[in-house]
PDB file of N, CA and C in Angstrom:
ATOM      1  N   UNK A   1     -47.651 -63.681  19.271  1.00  0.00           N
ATOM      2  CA  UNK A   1     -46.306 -63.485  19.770  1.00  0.00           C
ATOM      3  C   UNK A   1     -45.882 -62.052  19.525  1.00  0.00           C
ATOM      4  N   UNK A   2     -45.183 -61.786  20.564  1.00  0.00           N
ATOM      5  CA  UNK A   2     -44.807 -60.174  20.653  1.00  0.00           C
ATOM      6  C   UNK A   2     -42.949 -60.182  20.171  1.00  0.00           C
ATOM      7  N   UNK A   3     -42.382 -59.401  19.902  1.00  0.00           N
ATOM      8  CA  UNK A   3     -40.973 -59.584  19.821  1.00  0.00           C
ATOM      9  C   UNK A   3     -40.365 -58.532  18.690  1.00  0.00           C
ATOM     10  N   UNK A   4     -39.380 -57.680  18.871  1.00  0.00           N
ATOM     11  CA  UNK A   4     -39.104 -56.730  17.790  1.00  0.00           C
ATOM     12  C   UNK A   4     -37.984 -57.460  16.600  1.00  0.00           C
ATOM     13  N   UNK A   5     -38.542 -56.523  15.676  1.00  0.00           N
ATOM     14  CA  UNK A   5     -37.989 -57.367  14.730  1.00  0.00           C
ATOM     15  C   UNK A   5     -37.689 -56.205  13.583  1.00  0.00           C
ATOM     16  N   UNK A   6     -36.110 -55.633  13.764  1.00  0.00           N
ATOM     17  CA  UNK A   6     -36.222 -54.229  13.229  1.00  0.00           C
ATOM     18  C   UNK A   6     -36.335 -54.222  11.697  1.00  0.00           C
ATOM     19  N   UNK A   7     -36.498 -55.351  10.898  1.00  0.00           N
ATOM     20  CA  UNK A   7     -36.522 -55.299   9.317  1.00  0.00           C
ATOM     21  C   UNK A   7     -38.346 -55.013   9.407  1.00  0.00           C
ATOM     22  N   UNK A   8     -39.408 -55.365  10.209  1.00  0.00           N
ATOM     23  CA  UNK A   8     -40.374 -55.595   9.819  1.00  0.00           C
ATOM     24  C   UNK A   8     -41.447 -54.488  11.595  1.00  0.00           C
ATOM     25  N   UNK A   9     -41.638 -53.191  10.847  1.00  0.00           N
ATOM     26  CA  UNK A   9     -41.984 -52.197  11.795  1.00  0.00           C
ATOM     27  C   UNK A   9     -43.493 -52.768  12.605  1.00  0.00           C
ATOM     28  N   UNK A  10     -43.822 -53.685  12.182  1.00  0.00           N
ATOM     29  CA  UNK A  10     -45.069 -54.083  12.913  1.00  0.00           C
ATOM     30  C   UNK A  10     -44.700 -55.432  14.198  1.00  0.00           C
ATOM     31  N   UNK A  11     -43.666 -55.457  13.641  1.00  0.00           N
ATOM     32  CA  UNK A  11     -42.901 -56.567  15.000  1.00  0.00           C
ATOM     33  C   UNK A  11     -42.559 -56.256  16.291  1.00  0.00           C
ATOM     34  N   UNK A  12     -43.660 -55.730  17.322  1.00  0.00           N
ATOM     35  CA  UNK A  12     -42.925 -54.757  18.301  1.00  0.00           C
ATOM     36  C   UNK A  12     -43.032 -55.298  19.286  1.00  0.00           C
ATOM     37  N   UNK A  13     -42.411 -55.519  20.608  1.00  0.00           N
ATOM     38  CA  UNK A  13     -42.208 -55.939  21.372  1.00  0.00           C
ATOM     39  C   UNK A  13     -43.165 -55.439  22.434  1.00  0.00           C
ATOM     40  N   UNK A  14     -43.370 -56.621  23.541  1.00  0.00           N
ATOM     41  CA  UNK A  14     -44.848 -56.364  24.385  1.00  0.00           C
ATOM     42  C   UNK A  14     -44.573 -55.596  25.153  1.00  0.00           C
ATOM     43  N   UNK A  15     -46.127 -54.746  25.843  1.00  0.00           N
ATOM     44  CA  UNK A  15     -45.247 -53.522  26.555  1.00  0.00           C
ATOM     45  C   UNK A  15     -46.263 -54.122  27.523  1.00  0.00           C
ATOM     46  N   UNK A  16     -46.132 -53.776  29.633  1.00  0.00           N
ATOM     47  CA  UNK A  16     -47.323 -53.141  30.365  1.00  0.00           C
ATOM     48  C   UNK A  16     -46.710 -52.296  30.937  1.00  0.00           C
ATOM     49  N   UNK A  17     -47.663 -51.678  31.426  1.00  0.00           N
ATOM     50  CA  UNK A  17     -47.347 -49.974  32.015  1.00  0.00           C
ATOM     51  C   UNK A  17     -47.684 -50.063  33.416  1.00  0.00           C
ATOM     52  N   UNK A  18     -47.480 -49.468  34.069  1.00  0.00           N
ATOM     53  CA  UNK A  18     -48.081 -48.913  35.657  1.00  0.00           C
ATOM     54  C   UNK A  18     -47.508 -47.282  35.604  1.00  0.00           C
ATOM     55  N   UNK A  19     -48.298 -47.148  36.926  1.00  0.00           N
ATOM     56  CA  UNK A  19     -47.817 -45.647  37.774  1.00  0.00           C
ATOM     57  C   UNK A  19     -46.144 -45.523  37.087  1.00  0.00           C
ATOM     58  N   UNK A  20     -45.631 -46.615  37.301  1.00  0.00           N
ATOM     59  CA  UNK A  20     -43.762 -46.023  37.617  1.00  0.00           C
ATOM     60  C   UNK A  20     -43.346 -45.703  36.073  1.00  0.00           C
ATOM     61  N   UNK A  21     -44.385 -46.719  35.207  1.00  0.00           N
ATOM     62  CA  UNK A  21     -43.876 -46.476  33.532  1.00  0.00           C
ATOM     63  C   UNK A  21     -44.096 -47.413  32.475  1.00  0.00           C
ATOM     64  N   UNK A  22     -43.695 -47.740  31.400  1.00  0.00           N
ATOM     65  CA  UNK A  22     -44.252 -48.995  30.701  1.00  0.00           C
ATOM     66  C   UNK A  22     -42.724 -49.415  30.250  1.00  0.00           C
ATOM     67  N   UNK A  23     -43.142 -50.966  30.985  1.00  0.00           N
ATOM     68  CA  UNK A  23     -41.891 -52.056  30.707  1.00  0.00           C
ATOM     69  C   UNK A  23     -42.343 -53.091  29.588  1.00  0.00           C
ATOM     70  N   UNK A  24     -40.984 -52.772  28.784  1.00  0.00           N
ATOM     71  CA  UNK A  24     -40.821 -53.472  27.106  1.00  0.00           C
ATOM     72  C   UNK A  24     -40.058 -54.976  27.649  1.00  0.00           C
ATOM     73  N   UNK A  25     -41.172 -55.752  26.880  1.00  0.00           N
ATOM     74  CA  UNK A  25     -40.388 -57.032  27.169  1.00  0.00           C
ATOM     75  C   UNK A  25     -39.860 -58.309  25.808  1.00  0.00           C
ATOM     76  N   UNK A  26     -39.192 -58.586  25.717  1.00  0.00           N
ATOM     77  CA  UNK A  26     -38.156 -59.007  24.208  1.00  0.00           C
ATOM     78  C   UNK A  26     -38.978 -59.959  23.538  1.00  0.00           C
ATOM     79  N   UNK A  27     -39.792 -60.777  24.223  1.00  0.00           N
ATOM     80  CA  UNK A  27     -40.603 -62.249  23.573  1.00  0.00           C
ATOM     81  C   UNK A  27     -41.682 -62.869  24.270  1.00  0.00           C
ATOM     82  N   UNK A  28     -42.984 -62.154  23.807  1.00  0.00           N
ATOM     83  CA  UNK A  28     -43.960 -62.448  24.834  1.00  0.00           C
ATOM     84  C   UNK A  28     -45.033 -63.381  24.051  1.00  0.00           C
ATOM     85  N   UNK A  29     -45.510 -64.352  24.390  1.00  0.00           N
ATOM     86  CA  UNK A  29     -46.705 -65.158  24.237  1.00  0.00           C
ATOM     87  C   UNK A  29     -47.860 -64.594  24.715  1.00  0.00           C
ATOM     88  N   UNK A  30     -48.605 -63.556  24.755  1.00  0.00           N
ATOM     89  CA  UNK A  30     -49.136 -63.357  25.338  1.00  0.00           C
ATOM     90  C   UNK A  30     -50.542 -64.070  26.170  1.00  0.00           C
ATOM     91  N   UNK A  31     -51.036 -65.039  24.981  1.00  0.00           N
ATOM     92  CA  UNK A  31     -51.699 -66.130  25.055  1.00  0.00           C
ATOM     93  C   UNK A  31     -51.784 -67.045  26.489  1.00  0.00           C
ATOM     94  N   UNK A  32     -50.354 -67.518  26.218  1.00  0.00           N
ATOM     95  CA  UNK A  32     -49.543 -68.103  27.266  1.00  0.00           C
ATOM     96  C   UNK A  32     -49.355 -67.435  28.999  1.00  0.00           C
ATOM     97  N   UNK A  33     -49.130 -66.660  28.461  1.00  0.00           N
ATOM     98  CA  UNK A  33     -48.684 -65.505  29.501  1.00  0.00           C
ATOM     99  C   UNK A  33     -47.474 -65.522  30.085  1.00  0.00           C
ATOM    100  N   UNK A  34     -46.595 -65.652  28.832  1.00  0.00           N
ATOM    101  CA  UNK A  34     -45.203 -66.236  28.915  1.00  0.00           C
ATOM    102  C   UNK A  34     -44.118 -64.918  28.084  1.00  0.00           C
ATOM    103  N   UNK A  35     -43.084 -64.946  29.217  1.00  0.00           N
ATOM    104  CA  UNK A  35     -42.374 -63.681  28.876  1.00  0.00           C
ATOM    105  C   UNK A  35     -40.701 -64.399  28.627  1.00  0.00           C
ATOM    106  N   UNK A  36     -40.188 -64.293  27.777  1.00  0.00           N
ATOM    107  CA  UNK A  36     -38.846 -64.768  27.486  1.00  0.00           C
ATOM    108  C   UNK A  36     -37.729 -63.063  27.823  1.00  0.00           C
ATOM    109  N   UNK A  37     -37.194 -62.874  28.436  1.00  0.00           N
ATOM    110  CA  UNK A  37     -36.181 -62.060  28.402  1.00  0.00           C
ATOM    111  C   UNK A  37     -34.835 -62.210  28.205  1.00  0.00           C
ATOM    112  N   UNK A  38     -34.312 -61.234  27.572  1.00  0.00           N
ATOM    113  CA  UNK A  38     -32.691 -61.084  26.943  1.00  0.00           C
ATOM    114  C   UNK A  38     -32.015 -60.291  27.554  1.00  0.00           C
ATOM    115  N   UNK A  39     -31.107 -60.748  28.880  1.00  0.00           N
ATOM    116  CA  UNK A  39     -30.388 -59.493  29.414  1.00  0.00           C
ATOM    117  C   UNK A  39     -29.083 -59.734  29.164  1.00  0.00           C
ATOM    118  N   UNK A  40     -28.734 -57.870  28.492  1.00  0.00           N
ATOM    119  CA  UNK A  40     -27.236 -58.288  28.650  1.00  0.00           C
ATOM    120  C   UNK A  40     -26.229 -58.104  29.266  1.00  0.00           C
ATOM    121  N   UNK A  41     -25.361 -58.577  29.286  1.00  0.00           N
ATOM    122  CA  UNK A  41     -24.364 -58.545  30.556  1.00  0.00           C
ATOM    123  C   UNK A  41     -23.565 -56.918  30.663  1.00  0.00           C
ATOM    124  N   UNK A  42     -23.504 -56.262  30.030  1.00  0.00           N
ATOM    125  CA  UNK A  42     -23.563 -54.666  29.804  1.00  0.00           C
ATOM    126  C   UNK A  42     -24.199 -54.176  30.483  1.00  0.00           C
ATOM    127  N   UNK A  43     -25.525 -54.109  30.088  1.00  0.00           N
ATOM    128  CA  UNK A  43     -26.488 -53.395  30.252  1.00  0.00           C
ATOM    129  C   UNK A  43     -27.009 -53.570  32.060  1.00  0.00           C
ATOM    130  N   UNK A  44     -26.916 -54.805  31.865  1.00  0.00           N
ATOM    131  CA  UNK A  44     -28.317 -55.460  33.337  1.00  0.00           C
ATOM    132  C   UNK A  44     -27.299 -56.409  34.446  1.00  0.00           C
ATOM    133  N   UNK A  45     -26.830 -55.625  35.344  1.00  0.00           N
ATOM    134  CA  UNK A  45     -25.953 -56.435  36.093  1.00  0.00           C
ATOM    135  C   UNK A  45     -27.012 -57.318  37.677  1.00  0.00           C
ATOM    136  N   UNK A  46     -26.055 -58.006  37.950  1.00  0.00           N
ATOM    137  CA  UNK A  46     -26.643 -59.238  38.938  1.00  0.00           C
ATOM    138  C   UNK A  46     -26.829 -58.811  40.475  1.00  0.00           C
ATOM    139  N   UNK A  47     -27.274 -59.766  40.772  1.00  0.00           N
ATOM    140  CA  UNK A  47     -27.266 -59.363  42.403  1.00  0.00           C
ATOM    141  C   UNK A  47     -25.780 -59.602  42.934  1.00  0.00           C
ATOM    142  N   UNK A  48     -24.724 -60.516  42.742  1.00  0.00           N
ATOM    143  CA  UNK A  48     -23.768 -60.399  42.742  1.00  0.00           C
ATOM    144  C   UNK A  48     -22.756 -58.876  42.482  1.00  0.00           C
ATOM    145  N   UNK A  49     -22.872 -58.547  41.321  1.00  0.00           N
ATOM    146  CA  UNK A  49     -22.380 -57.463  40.988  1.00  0.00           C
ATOM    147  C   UNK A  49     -23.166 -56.053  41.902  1.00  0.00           C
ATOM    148  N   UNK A  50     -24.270 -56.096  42.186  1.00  0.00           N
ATOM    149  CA  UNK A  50     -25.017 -55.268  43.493  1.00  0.00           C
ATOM    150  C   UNK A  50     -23.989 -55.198  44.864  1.00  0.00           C
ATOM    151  N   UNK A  51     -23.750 -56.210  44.709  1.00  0.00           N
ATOM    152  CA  UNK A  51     -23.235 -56.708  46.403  1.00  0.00           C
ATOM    153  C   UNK A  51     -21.985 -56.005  46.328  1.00  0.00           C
ATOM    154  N   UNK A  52     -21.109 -56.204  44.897  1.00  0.00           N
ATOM    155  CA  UNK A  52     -19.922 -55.821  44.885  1.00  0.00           C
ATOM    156  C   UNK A  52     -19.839 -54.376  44.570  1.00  0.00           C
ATOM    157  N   UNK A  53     -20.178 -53.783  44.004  1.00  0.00           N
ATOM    158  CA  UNK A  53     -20.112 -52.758  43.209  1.00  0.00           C
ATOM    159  C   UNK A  53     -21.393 -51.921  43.764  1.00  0.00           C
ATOM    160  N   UNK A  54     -22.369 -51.988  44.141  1.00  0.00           N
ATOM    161  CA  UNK A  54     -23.499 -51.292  44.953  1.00  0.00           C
ATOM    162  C   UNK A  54     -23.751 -49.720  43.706  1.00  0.00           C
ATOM    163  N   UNK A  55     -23.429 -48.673  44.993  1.00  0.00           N
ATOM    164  CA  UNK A  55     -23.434 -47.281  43.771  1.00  0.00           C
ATOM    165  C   UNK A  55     -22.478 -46.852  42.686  1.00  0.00           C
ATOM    166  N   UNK A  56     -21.589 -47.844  42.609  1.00  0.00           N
ATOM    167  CA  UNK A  56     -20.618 -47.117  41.377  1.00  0.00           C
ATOM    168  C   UNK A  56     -21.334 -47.759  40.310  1.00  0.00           C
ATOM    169  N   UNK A  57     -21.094 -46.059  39.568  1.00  0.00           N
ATOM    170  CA  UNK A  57     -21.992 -45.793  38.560  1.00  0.00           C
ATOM    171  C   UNK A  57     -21.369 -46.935  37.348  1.00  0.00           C
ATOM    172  N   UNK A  58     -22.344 -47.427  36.109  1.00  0.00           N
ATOM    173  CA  UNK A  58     -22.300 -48.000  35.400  1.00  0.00           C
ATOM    174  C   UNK A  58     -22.078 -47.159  34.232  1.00  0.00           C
ATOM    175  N   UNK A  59     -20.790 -47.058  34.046  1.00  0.00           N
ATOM    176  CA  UNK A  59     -20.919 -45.815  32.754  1.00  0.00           C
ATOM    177  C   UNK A  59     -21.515 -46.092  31.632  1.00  0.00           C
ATOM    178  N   UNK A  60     -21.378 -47.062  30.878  1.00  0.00           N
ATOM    179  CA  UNK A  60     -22.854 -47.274  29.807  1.00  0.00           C
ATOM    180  C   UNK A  60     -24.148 -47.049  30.087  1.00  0.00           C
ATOM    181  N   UNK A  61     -24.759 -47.019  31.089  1.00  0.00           N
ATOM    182  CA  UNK A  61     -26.010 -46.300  31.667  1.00  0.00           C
ATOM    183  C   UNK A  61     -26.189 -45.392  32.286  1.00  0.00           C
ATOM    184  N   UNK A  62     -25.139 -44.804  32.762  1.00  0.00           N
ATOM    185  CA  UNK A  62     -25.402 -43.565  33.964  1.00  0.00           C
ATOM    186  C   UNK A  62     -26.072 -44.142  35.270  1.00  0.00           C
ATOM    187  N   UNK A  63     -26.215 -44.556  35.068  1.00  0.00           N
ATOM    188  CA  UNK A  63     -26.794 -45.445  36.337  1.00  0.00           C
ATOM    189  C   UNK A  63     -25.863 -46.456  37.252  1.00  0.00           C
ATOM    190  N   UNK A  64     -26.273 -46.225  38.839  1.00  0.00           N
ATOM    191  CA  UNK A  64     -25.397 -47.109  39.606  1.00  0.00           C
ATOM    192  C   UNK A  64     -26.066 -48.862  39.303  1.00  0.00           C
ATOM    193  N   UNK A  65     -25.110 -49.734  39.626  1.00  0.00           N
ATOM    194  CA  UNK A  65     -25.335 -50.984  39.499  1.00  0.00           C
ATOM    195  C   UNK A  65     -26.802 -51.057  40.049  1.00  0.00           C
ATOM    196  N   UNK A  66     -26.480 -50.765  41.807  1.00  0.00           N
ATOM    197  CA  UNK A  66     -27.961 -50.849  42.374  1.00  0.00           C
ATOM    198  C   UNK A  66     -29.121 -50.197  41.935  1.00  0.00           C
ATOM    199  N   UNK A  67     -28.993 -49.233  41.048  1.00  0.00           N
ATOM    200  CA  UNK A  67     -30.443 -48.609  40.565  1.00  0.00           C
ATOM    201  C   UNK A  67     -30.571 -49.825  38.999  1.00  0.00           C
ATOM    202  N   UNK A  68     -29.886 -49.693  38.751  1.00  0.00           N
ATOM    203  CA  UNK A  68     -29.978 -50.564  37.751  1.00  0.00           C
ATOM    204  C   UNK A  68     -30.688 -51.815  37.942  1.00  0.00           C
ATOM    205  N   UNK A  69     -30.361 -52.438  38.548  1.00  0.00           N
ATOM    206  CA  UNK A  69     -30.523 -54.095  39.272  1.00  0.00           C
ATOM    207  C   UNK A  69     -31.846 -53.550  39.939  1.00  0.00           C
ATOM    208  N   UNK A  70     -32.431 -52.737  40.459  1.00  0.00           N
ATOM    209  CA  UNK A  70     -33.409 -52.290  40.769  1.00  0.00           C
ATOM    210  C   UNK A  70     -34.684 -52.173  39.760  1.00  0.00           C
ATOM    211  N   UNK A  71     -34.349 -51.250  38.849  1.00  0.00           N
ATOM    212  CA  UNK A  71     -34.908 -50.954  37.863  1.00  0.00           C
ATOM    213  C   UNK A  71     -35.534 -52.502  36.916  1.00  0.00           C
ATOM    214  N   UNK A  72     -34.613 -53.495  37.033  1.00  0.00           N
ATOM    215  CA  UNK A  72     -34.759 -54.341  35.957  1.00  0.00           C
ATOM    216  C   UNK A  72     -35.489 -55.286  36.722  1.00  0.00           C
ATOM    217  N   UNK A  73     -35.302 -55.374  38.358  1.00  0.00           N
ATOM    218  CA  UNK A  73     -36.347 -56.350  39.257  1.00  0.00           C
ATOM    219  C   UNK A  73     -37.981 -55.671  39.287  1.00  0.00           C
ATOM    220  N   UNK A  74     -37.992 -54.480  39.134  1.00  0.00           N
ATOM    221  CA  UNK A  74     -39.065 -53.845  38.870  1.00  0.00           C
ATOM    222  C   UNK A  74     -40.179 -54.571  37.928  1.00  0.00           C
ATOM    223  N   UNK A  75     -39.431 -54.147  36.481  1.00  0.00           N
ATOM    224  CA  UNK A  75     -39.967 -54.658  35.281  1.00  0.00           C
ATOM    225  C   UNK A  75     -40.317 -56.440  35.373  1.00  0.00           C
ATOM    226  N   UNK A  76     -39.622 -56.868  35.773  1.00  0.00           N
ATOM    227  CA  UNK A  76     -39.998 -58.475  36.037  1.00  0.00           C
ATOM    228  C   UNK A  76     -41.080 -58.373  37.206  1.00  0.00           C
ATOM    229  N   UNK A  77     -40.962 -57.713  37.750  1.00  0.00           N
ATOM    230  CA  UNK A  77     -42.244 -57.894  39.055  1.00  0.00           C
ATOM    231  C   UNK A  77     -43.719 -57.250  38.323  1.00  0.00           C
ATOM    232  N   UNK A  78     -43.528 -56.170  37.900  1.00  0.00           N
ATOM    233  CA  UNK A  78     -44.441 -55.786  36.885  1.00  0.00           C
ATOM    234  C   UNK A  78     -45.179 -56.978  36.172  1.00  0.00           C
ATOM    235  N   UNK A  79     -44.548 -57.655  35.308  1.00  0.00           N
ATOM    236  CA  UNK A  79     -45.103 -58.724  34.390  1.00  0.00           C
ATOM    237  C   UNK A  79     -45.822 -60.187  35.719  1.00  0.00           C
ATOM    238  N   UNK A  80     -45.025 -59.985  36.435  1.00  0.00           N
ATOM    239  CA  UNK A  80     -45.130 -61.739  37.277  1.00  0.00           C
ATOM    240  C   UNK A  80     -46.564 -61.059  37.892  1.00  0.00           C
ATOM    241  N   UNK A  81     -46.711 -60.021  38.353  1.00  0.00           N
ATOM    242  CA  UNK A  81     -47.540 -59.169  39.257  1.00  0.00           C
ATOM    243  C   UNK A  81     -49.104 -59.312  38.492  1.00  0.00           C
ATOM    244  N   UNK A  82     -48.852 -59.497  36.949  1.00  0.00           N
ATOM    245  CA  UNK A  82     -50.122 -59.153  36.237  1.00  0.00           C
ATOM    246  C   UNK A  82     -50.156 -60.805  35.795  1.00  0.00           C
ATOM    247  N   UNK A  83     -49.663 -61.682  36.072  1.00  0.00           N
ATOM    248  CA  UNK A  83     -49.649 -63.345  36.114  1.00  0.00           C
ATOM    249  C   UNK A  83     -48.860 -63.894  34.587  1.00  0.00           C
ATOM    250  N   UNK A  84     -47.995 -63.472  34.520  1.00  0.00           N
ATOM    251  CA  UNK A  84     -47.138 -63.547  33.487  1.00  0.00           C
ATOM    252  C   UNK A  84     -45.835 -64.770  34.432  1.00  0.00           C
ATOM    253  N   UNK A  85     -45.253 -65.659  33.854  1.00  0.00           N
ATOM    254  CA  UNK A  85     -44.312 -66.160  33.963  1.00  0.00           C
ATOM    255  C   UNK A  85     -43.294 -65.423  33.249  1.00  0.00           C
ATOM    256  N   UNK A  86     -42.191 -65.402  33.534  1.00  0.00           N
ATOM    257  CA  UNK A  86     -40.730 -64.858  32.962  1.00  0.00           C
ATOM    258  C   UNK A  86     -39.886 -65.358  32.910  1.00  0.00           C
ATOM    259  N   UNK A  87     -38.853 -65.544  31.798  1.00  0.00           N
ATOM    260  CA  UNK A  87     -37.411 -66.998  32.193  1.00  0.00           C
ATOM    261  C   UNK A  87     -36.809 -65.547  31.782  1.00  0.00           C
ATOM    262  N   UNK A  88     -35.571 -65.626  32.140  1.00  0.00           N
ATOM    263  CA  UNK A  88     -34.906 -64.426  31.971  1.00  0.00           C
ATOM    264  C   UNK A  88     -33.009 -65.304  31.746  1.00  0.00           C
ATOM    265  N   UNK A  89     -32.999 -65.293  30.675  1.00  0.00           N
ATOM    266  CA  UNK A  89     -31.707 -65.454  29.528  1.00  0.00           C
ATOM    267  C   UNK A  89     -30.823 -64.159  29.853  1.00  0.00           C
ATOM    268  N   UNK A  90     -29.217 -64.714  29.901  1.00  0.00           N
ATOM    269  CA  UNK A  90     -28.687 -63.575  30.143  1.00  0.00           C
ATOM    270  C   UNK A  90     -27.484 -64.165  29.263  1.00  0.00           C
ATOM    271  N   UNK A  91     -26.541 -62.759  28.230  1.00  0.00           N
ATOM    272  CA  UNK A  91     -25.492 -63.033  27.898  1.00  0.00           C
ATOM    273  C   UNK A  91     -24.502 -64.001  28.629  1.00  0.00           C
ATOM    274  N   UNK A  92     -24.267 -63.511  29.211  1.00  0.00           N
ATOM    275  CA  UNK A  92     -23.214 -64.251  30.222  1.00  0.00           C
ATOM    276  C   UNK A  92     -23.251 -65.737  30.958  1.00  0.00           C
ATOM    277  N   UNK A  93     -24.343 -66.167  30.474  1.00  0.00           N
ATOM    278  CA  UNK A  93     -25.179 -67.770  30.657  1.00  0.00           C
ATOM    279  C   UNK A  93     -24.173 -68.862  29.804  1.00  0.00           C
ATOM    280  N   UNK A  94     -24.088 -70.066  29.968  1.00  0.00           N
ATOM    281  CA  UNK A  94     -23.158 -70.421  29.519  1.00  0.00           C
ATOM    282  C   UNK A  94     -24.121 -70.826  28.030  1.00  0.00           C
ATOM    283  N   UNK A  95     -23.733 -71.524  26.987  1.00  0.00           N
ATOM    284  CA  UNK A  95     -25.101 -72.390  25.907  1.00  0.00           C
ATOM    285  C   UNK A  95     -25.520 -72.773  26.335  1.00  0.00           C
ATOM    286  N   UNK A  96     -25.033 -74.207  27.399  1.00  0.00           N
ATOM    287  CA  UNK A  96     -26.261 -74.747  28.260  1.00  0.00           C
ATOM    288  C   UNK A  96     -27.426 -74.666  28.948  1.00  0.00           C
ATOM    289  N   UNK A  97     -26.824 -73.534  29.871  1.00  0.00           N
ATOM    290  CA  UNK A  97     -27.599 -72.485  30.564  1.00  0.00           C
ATOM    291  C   UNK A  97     -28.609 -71.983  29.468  1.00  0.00           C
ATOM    292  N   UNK A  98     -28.397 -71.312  28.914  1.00  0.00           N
ATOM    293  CA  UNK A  98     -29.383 -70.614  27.968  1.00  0.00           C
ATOM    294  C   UNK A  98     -30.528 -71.751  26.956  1.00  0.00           C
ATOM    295  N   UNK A  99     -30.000 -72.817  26.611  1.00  0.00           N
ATOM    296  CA  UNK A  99     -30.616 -73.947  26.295  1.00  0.00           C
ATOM    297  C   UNK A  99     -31.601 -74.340  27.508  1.00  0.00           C
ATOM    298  N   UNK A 100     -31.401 -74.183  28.467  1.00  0.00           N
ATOM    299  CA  UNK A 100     -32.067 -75.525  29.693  1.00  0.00           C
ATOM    300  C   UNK A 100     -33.105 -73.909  30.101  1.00  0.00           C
ATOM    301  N   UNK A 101     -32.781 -72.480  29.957  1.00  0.00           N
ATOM    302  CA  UNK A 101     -33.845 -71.959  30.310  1.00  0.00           C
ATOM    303  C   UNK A 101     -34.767 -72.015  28.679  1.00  0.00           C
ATOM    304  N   UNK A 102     -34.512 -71.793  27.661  1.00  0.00           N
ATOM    305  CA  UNK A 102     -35.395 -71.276  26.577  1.00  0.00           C
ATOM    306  C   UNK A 102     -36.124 -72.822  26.429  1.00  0.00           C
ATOM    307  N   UNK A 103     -35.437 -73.979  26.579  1.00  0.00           N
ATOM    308  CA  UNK A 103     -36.587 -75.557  26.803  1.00  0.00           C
ATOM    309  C   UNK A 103     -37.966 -74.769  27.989  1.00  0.00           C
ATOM    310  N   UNK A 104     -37.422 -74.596  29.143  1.00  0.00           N
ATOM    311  CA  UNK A 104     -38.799 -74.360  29.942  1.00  0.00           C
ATOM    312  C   UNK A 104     -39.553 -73.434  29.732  1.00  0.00           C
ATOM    313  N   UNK A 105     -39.335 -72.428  28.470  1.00  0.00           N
ATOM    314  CA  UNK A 105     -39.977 -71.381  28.000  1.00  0.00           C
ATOM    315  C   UNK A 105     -40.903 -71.985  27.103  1.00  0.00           C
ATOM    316  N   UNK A 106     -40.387 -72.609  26.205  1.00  0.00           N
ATOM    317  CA  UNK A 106     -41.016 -73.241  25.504  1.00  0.00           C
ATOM    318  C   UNK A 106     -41.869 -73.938  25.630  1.00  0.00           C
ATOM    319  N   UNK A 107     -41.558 -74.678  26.972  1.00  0.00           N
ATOM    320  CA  UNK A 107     -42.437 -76.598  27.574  1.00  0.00           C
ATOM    321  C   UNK A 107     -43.685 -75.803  28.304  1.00  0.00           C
ATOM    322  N   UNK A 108     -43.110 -75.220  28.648  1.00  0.00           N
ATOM    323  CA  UNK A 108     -44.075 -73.762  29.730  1.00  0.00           C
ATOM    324  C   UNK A 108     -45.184 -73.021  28.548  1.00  0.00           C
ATOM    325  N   UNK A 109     -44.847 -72.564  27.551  1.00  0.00           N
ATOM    326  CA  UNK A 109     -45.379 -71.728  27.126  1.00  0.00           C
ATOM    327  C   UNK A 109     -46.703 -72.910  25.872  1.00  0.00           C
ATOM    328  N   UNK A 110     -46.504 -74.158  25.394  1.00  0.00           N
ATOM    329  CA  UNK A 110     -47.064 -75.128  25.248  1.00  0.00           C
ATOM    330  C   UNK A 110     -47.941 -75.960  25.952  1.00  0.00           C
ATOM    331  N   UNK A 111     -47.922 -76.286  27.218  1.00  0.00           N
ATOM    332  CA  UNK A 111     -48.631 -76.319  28.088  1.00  0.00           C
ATOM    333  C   UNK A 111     -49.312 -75.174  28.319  1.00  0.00           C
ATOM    334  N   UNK A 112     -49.636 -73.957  28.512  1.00  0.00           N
ATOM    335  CA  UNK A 112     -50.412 -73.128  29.036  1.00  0.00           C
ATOM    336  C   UNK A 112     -51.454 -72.838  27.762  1.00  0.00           C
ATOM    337  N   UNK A 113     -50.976 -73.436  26.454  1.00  0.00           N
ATOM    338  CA  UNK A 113     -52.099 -73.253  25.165  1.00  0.00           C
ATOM    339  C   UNK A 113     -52.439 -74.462  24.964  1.00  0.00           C
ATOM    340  N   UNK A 114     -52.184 -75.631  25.470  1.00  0.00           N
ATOM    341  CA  UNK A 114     -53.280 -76.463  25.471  1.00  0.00           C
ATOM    342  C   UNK A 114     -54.589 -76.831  25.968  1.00  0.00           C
TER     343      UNK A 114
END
């Protein structure tokens, strides 16, 4: 298992790279080939928020929504591309939500090591 863990410097989170760059991902099985992601509602806005908001810039990133939302479909295509599954958890998920994806991470990531 991959995943950072800032008390303990050998805990580092999984990386792959291509041409465009190397994408860090929060909780990887690698075994599995199972990627858990943490987006937060700050940082990583939706296709919704794309639609609405398009180029205005995201001032916590410097970045417009759409490069943003770009940038972060990238990194998930990256991982799915090299046969990685991905559940992707987002702040803004309700508990439930976030419960009913980290179960199929789990059920998912158990099945693929048996």
């Amino acid at each position: 298992m991959y995943y950072r863990d800032p008390n303990d410097s050998s805990k580092v989170e999984w990386f792959l790279s291509n041409k465009k760059g190397v994408w860090f991902y929060d909780f990887c099985v690698r075994e599995a080939k199972s990627i858990l992601e943490y987006n937060g509602s700050r940082w990583h806005p939706t296709s919704e928020q794309v639609e609405e908001f398009g180029d205005e810039l995201m001032v916590i990133i410097g970045k417009s929504f759409k490069q943003q939302f770009e940038k972060d479909q990238l990194k998930l295509n990256v991982a799915r591309d090299r046969g990685f599954k991905v559940f992707v958890v987002r702040s803004d998920f309700t508990m439930q939500q976030k419960s009913v994806i980290i179960t199929e991470f789990i059920n998912y990531t158990k099945e693929q090591l048996i």
